[in-house]
Protein backbone atom coordinates (compact mmCIF):
# COMPACT_ATOMS: atom_id res chain seq x y z
CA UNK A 1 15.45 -20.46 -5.11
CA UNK A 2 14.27 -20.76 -8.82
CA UNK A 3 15.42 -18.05 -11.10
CA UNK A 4 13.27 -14.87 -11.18
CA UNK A 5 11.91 -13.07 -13.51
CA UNK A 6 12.60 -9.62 -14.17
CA UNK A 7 9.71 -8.06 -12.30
CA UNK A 8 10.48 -10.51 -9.54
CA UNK A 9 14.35 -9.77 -9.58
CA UNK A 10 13.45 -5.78 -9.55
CA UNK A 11 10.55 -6.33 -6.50
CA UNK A 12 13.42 -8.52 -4.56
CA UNK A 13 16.29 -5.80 -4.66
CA UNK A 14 14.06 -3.06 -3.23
CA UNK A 15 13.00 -5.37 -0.83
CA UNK A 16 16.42 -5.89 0.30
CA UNK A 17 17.53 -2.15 -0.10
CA UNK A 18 14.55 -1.47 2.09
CA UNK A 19 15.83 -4.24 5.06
CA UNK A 20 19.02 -2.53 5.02
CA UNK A 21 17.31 -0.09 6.70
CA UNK A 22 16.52 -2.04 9.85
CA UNK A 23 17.90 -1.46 12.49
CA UNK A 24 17.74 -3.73 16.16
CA UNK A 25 15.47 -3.04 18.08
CA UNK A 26 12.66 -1.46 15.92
CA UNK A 27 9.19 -1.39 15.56
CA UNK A 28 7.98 -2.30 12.01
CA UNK A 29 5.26 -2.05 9.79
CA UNK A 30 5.08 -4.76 7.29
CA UNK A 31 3.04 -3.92 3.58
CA UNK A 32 1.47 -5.92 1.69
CA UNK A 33 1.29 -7.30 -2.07
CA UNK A 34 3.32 -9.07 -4.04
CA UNK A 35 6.57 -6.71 -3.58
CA UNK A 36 5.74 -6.98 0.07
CA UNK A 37 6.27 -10.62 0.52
CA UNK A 38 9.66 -10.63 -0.92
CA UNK A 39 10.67 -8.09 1.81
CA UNK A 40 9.00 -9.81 4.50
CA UNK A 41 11.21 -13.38 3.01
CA UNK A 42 14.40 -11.03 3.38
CA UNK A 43 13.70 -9.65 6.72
CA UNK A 44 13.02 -12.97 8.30
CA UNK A 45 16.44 -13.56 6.61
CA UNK A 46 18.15 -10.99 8.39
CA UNK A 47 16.59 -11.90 11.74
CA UNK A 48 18.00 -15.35 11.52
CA UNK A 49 21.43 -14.11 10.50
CA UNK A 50 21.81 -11.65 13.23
CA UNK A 51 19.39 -12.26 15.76
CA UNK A 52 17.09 -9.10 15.24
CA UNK A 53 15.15 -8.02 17.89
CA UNK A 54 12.43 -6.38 16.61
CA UNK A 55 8.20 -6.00 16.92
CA UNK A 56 6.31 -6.40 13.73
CA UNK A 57 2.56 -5.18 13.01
CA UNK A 58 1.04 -6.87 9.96
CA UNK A 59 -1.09 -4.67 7.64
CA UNK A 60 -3.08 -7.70 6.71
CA UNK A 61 -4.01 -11.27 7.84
CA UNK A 62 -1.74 -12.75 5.10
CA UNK A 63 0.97 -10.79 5.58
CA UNK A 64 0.58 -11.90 9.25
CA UNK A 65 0.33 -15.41 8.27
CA UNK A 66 3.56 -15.22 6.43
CA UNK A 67 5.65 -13.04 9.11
CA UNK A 68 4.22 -15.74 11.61
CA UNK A 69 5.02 -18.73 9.54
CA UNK A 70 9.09 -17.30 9.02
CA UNK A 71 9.35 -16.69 12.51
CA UNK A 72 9.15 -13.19 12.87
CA UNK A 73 7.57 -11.61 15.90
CA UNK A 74 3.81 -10.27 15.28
CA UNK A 75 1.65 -7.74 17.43
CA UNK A 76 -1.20 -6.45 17.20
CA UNK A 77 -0.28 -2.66 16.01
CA UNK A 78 -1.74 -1.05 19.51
CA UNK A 79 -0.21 -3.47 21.87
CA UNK A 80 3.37 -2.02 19.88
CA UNK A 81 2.20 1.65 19.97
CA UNK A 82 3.55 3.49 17.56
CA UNK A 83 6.51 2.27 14.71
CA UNK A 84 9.85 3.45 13.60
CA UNK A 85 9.04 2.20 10.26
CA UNK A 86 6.90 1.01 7.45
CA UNK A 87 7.83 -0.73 4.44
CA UNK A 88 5.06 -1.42 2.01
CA UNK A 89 4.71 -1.48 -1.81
CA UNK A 90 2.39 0.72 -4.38
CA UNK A 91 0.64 0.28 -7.18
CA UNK A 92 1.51 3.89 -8.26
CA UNK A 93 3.86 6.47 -7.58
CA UNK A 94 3.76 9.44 -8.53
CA UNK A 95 6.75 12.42 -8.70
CA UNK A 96 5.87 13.71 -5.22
CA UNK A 97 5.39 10.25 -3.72
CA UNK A 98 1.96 10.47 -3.81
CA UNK A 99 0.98 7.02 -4.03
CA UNK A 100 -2.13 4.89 -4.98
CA UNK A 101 -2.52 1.52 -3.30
CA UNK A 102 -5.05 -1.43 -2.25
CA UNK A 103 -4.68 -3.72 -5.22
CA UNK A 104 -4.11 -6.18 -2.46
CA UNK A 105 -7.63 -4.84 -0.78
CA UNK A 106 -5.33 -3.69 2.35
CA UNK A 107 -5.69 -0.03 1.73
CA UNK A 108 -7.58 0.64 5.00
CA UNK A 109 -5.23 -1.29 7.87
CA UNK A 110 -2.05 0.28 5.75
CA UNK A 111 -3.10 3.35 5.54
CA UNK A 112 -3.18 2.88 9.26
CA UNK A 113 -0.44 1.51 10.03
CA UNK A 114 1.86 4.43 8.02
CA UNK A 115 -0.04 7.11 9.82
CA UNK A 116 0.99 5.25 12.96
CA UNK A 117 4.99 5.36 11.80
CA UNK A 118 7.30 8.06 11.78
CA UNK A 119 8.59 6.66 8.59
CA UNK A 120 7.20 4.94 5.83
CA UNK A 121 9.04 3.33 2.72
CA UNK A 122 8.02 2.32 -0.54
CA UNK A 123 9.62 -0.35 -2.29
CA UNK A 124 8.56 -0.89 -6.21
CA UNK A 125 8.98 -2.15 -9.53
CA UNK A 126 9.96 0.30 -12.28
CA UNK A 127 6.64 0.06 -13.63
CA UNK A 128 5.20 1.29 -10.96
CA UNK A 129 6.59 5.21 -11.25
CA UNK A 130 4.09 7.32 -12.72
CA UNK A 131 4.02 10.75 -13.93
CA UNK A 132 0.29 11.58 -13.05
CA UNK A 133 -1.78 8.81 -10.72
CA UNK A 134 -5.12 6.93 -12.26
CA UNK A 135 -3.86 4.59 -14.78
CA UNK A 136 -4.23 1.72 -12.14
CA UNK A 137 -7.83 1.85 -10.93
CA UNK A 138 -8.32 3.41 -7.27
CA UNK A 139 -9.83 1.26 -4.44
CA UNK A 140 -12.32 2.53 -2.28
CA UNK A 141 -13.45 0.71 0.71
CA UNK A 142 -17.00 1.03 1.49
CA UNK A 143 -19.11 -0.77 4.34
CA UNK A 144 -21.83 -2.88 2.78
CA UNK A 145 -24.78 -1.39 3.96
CA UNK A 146 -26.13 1.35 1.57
CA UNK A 147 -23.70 0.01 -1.39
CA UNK A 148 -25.61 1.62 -4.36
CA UNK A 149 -26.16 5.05 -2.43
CA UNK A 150 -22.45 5.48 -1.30
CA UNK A 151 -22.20 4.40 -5.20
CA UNK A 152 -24.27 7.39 -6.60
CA UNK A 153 -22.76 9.58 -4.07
CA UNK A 154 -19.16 8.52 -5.36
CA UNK A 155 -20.67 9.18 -9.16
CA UNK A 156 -21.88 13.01 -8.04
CA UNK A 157 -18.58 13.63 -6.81
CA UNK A 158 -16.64 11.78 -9.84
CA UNK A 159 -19.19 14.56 -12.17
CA UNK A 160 -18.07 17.39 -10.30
CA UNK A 161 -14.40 16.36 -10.61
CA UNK A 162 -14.73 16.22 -14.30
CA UNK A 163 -14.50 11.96 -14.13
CA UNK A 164 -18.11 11.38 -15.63
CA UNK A 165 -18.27 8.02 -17.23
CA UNK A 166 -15.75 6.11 -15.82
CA UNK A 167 -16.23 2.45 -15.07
CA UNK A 168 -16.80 1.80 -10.94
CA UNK A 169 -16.84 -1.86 -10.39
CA UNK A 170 -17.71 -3.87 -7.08
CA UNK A 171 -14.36 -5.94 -6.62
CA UNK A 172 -15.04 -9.34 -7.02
CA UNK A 173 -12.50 -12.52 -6.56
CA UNK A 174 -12.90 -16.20 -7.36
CA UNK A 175 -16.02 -15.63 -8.28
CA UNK A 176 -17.10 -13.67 -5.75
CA UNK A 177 -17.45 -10.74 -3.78
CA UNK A 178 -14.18 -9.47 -2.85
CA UNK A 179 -14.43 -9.08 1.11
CA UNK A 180 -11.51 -7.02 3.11
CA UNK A 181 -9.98 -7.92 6.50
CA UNK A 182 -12.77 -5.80 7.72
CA UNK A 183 -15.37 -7.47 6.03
CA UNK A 184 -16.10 -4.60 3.90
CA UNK A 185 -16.31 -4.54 -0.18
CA UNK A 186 -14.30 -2.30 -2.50
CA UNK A 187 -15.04 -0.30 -5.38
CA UNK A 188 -12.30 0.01 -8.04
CA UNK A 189 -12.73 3.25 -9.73
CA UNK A 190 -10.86 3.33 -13.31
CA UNK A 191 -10.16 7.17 -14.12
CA UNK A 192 -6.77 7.14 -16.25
CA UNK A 193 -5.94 10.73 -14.99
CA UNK A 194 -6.31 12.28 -11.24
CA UNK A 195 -5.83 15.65 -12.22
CA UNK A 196 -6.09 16.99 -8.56
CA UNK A 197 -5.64 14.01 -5.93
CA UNK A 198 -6.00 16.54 -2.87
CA UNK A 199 -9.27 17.04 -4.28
CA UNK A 200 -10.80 13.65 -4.46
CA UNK A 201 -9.25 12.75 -1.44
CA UNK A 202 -10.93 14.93 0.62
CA UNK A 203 -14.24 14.39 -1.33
CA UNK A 204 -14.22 10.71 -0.79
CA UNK A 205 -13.30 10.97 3.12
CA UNK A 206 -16.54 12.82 3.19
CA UNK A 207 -18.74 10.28 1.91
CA UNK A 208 -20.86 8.41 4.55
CA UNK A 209 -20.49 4.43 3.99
CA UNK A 210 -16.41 5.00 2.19
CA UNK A 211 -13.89 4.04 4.47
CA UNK A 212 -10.79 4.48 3.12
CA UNK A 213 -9.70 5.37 -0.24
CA UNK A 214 -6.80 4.55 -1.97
CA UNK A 215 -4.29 7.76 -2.01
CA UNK A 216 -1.59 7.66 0.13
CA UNK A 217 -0.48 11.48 -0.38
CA UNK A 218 2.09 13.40 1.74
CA UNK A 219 2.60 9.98 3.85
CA UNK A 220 5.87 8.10 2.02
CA UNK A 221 9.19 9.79 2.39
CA UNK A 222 11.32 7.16 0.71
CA UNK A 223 10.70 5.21 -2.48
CA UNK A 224 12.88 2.33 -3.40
CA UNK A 225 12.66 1.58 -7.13
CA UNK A 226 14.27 -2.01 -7.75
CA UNK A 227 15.99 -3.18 -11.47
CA UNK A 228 16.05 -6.77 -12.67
CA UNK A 229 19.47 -6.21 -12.48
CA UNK A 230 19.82 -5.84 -8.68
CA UNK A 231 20.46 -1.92 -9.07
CA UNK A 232 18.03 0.36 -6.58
CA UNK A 233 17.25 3.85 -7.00
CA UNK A 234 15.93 6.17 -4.24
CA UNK A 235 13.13 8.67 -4.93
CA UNK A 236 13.07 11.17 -1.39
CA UNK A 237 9.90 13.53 -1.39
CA UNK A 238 10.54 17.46 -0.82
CA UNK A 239 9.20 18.32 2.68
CA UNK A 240 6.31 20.32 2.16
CA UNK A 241 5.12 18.93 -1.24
CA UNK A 242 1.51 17.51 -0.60
């Protein structure tokens, strides 16, 4: 394997701290993103070593496609049922383990797939601890039909939160419209500061056309926080803290 660099060689030891936490015979969620794909390298690792048995549900088609292609075992997440555990990365993370995620456009089959869990575990690069969320922009998933009216009802509710005049821009890749598993199209919201996350949460989930936003809050109970040096730390949210 070709030397990594330091962001790599941070994302690769939580990875690994996180698949120390396998056990045989579970039922895993597998993330996705870039910190994701190193875990899902190290579990297939372990499976060979020691002849795992375990079920896997993919939060995305290319996280499938990669589980698939390493050998592990993939299921469709209701033929499995419920899972012992999910391991997925953030974007952000805040003190309370509040997280935002969907960079990878994933948001709505993760978000899922950790409600489905009775654990879920967050493996990240230093840079990804935050002291307040909304520095990285937040996804929202919205169904194509009625785009530009789920926009301006996103823009009333941004107003009322005190987020007037921040940028909300259709997600576009190669060119193109950025399309989701779902066939759906995200808006990225940029708004530097969530003061109250609760708060837009429950706003957006009450917008017809959104269907899924980006905050993951009161979901993660475990953050691993990888160094370049191989050193993890663990970040455990306070039962009760939203």
């Amino acid at each position: 394997m070709p030397e990594l660099s330091p962001s790599d060689a941070a994302k690769d030891a939580a990875a690994r701290a996180a698949v120390a936490l396998v056990q045989d015979g579970m039922r895993l969620g597998l993330g996705t993103g870039s910190t994701a794909v190193f875990m899902v390298h190290r579990l297939a690792e372990r499976v060979r070593a020691e002849g795992l048995r375990l079920r896997c549900a993919a939060t995305s088609r290319a996280t499938c496609d990669l589980a698939g292609q390493l050998g592990l075992r993939i299921e469709e997440l209701d033929e499995i049922g419920w899972l012992d555990l999910t391991i997925d990365g953030a974007d952000e993370i805040d003190p309370d383990l509040n997280l935002i995620k969907g960079g990878g456009g994933a948001h709505l089959r993760e978000k899922i797939t950790a409600a489905a869990s009775d654990r879920m575990v967050v493996i990240a690069d230093p840079g990804k601890v935050v002291e307040t969320l909304g520095a990285f922009h937040l996804p929202v998933e919205v169904i194509p039909f009625g785009l530009e009216v789920t926009r301006v009802h996103i823009q009333r509710l941004l107003d009322s939160a005190g987020l007037s005049q921040r940028p909300m821009l259709l997600r576009q890749r190669d060119g193109a419209v950025f399309r989701t598993d779902e066939d759906n199209v995200i808006l990225d919201l940029s708004l530097d500061c969530i003061g109250d996350p609760a708060q837009l949460a429950r706003g957006l989930s009450t917008i017809p056309g959104v269907v899924e936003h980006g905050l993951f809050l009161n979901m993660c109970q475990l953050a691993l926080i990888g160094s370049p040096d191989g050193s993890v730390i663990e970040l455990t949210r306070i039962e009760g803290v939203a």
